[in-house]
Protein backbone atom coordinates (compact mmCIF):
# COMPACT_ATOMS: atom_id res chain seq x y z
CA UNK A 1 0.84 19.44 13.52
CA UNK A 2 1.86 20.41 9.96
CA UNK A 3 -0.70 18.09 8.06
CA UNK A 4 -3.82 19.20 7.63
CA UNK A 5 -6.78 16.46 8.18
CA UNK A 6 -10.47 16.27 6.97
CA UNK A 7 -10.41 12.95 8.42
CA UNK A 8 -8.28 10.33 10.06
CA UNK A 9 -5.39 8.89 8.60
CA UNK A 10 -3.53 5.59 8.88
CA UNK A 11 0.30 5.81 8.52
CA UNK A 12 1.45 1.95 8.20
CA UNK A 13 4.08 -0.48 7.92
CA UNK A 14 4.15 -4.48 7.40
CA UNK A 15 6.67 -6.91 7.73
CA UNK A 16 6.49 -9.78 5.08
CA UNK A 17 7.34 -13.19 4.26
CA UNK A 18 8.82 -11.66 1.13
CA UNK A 19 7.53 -8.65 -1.63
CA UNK A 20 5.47 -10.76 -4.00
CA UNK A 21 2.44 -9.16 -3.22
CA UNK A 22 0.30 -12.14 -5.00
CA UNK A 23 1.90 -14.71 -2.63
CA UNK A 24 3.47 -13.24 0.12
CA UNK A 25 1.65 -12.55 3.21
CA UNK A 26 1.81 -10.78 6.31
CA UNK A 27 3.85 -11.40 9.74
CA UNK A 28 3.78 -7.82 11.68
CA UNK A 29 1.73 -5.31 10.92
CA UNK A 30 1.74 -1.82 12.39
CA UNK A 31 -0.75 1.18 12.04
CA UNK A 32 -0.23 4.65 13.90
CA UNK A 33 -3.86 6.48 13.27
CA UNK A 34 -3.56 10.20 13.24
CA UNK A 35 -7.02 12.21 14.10
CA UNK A 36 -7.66 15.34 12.87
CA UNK A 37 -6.74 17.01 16.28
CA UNK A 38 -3.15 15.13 15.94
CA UNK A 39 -4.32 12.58 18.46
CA UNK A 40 -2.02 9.42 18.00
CA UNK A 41 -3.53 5.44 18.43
CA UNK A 42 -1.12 2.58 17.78
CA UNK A 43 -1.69 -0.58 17.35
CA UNK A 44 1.45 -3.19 15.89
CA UNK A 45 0.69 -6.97 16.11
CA UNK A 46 2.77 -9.90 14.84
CA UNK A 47 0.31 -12.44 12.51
CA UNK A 48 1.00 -16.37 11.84
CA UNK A 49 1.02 -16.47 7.92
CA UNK A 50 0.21 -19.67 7.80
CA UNK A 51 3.43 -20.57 5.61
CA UNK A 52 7.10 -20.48 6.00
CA UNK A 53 8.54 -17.50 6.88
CA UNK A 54 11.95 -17.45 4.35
CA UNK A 55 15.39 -16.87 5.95
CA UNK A 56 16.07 -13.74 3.40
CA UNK A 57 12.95 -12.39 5.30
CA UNK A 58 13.64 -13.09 8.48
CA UNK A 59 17.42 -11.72 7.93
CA UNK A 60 15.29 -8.06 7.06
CA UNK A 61 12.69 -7.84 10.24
CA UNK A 62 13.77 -10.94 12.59
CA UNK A 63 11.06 -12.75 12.72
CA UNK A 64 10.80 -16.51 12.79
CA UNK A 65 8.27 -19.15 12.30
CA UNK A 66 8.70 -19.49 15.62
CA UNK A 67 7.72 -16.42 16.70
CA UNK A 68 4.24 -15.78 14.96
CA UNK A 69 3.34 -19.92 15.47
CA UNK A 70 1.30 -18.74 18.46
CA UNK A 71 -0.11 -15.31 17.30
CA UNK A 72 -3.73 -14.77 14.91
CA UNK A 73 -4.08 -15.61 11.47
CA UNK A 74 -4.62 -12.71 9.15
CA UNK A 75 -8.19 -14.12 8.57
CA UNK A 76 -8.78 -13.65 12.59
CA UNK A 77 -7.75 -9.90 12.67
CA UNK A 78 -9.65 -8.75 9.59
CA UNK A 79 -12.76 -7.93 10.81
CA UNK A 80 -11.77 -5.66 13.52
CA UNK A 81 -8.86 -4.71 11.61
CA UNK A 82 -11.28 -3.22 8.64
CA UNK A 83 -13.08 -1.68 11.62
CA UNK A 84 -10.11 0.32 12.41
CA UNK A 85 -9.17 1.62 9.07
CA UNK A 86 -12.90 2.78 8.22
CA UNK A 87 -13.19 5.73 7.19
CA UNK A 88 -9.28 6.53 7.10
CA UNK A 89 -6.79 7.92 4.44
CA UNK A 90 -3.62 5.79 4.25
CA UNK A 91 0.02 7.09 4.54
CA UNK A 92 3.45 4.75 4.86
CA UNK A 93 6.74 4.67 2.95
CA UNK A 94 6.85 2.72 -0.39
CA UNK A 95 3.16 1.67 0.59
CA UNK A 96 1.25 2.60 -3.19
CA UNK A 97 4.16 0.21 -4.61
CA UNK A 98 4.14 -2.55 -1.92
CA UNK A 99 2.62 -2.39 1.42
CA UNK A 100 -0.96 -1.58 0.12
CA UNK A 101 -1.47 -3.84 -2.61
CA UNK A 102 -0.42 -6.61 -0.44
CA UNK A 103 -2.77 -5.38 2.67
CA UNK A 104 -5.64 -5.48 -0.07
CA UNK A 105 -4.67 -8.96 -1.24
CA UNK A 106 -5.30 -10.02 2.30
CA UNK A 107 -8.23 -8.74 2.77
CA UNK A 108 -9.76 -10.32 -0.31
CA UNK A 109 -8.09 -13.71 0.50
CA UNK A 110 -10.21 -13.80 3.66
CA UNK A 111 -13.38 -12.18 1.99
CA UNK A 112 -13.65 -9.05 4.50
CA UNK A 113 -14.76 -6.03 1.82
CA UNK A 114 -12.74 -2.90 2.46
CA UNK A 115 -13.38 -0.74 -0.01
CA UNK A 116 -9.94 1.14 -0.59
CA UNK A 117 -11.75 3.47 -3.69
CA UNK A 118 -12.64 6.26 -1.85
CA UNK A 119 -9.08 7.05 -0.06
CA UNK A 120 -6.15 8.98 -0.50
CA UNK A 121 -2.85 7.49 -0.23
CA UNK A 122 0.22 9.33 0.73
CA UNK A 123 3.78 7.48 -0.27
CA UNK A 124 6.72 9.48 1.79
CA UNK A 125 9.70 8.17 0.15
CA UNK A 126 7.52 9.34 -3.34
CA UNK A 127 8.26 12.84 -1.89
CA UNK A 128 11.62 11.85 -0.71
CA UNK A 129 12.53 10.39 -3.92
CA UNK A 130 11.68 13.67 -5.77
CA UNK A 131 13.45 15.95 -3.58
CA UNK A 132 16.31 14.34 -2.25
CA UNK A 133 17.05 10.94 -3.60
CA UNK A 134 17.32 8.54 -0.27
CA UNK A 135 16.29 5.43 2.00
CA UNK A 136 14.05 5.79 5.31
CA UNK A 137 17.37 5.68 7.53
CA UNK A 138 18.94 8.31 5.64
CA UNK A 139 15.56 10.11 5.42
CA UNK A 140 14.79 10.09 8.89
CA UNK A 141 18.36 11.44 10.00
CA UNK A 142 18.06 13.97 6.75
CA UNK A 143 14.52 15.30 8.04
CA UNK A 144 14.99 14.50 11.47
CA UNK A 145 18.16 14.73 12.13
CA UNK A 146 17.91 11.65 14.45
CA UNK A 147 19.33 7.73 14.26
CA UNK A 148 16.43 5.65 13.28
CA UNK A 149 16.57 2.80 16.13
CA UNK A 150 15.27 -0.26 15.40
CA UNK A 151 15.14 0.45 11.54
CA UNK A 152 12.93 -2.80 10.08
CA UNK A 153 10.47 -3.03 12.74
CA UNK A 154 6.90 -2.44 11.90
CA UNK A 155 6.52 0.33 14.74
CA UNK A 156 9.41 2.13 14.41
CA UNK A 157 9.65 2.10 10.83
CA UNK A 158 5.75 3.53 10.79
CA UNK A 159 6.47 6.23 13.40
CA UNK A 160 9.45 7.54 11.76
CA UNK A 161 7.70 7.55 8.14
CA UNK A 162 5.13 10.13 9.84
CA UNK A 163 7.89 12.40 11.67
CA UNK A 164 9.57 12.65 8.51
CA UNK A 165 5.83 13.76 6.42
CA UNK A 166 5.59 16.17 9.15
CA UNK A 167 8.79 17.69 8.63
CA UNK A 168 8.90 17.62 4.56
CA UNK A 169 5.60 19.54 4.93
CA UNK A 170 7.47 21.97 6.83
CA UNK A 171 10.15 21.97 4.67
CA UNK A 172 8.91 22.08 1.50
CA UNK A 173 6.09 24.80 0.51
CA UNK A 174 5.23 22.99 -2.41
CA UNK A 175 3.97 20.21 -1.93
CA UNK A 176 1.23 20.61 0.38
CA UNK A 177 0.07 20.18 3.79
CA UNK A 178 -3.65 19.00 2.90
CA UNK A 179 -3.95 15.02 2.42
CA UNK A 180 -5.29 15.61 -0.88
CA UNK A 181 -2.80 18.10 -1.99
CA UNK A 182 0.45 15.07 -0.60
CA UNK A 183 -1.39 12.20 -2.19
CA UNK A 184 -1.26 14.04 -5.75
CA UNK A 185 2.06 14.55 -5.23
CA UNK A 186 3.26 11.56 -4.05
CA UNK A 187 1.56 9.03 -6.67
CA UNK A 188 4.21 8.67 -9.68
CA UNK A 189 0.60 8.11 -12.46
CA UNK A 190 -2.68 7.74 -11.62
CA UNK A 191 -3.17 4.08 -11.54
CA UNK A 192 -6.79 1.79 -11.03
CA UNK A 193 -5.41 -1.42 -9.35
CA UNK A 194 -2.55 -1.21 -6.10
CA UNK A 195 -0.61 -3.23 -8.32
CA UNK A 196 0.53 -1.13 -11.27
CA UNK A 197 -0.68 -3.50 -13.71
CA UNK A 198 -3.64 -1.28 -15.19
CA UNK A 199 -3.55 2.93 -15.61
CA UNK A 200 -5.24 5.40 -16.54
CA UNK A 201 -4.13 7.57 -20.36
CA UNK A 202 -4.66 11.03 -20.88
CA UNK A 203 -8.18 9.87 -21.91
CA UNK A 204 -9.02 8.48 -19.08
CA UNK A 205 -9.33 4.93 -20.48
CA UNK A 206 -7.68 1.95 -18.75
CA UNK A 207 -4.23 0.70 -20.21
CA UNK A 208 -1.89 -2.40 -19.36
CA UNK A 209 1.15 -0.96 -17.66
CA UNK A 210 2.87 -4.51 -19.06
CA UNK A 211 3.17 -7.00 -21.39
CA UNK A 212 2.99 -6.93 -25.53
CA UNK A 213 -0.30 -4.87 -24.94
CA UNK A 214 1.48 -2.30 -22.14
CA UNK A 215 0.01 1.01 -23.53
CA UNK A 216 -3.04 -0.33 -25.22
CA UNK A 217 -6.85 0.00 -23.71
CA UNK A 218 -7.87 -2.58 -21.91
CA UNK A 219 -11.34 -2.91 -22.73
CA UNK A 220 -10.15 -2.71 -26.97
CA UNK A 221 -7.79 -5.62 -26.60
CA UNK A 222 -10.96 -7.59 -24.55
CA UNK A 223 -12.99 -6.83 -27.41
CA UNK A 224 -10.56 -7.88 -30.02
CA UNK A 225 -8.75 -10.90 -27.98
CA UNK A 226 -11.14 -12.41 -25.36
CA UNK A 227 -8.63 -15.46 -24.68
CA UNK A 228 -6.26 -12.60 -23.32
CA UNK A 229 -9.04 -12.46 -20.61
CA UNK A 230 -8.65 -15.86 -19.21
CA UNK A 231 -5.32 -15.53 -19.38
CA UNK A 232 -5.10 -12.64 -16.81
CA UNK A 233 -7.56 -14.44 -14.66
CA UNK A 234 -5.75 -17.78 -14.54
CA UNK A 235 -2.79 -16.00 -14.38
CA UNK A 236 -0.03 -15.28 -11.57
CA UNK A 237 -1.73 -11.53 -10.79
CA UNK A 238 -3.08 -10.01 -7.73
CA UNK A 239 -6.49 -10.96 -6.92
CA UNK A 240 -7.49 -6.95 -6.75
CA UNK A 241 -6.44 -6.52 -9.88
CA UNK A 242 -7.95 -9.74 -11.47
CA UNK A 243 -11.24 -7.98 -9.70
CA UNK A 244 -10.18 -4.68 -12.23
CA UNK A 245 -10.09 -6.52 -14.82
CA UNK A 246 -13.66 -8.66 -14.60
CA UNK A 247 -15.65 -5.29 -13.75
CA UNK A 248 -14.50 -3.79 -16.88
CA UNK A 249 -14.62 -7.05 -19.26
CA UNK A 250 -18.46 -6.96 -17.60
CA UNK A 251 -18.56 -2.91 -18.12
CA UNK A 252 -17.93 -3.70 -21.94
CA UNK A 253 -19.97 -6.26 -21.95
CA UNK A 254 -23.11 -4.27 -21.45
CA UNK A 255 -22.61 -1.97 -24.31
């Protein structure tokens, strides 16, 4: 195995009811855990979202309202779910953008505390964007030089995201092998919710990534603007980064 492991590491893949990550939920999910001795677990499960699944969605992955009326609730899978991810580093393609904030989101909707601080996160198509310029399809024939079948299923989608780490790592010498080394190259800017919303500036202070304040420290326009505050928190953002934005509002608080 080309990737070097301290510790387990979850390469993932969900299927949607569409990509607002504030409203949107889950309907497949699918995790392939790699252990440090390259030992493989998989585990894909379709989930009822409890809403309707859109036809534009369904056109993507397949899957009906009909299909997932039967299957667990999100809220019933948590629990063991967060079981399964302890201790893990994260890996998928387009997950820092999409798949993880919206697995995070979940989480918090049904109150099971993961805490996500502590892990690295490893975006393929990040790497395959800055070297070559392409979608998972054309990645996986690029890298692999194999026809992805079943392209837009959870499982096959995830398993094909890590063949195709495993053979950029081989192919390119510069950007690592360690999960450390691949998450630093794979994040675009170092960012402090899975949204996007709030970053970090070459002081380290947090900065809206949007907005008339996009560029401008957080915690000064709190001070200066409190009602911008409420906004945010009544506002149409992800609950994560609503949470981002109370602890440091409270942070400045105390000063």
């Amino acid at each position: 195995m080309n990737l070097q492991l301290k510790r387990p590491i979850i390469f993932f893949d969900l299927e949607t009811t569409g990509v607002d990550t504030s409203r949107d939920r889950i309907v497949e999910i699918s995790m392939v855990k790699i252990g440090v001795d390259g030992s493989k677990q998989v585990k894909t499960r379709r989930i009822n979202p409890e809403m309707h699944i859109p036809e534009q969605a369904t056109a993507v992955h397949g899957i009906t309202d009909e299909d997932v009326k039967d299957e667990p609730t999100f809220k019933q899978i948590a629990k063991s779910l967060a079981q399964f991810i302890e201790g893990c580093d994260f890996g998928g393609f387009n997950s820092n953008r999409f798949d993880l904030p919206l697995l995070v989101e979940e989480f918090m909707r049904v109150g099971v505390d993961v805490d996500f601080k502590r892990r690295k996160y490893i975006d393929v198509q990040n790497i395959f964007h800055k070297k070559e310029q392409r979608t998972l399809v054309a990645a996986y024939k690029f890298y692999c030089d194999k026809d992805l079948e079943g392209a837009h299923s959870a499982e096959a989608d995830t398993l094909a995201t890590f063949e195709v780490l495993e053979a950029q790592i081989e192919r390119y010498g510069d950007i690592g092998a360690t999960v450390e080394e691949l998450a630093a190259f794979s994040t675009h800017s170092e960012v402090v919710d899975f949204a996007g919303r709030i970053a970090l500036n070459d002081n380290g202070e947090e900065i809206f990534t949007f907005g008339k304040y996009k560029g401008c420290s957080v915690a000064e326009i709190f001070r200066k603007e409190p009602s911008y505050y409420s906004w945010l928190i009544n506002g149409d953002f992800p609950q994560y980064t609503k949470k981002i934005f109370t602890e440091i509002r409270l942070r400045e608080a105390k000063k």
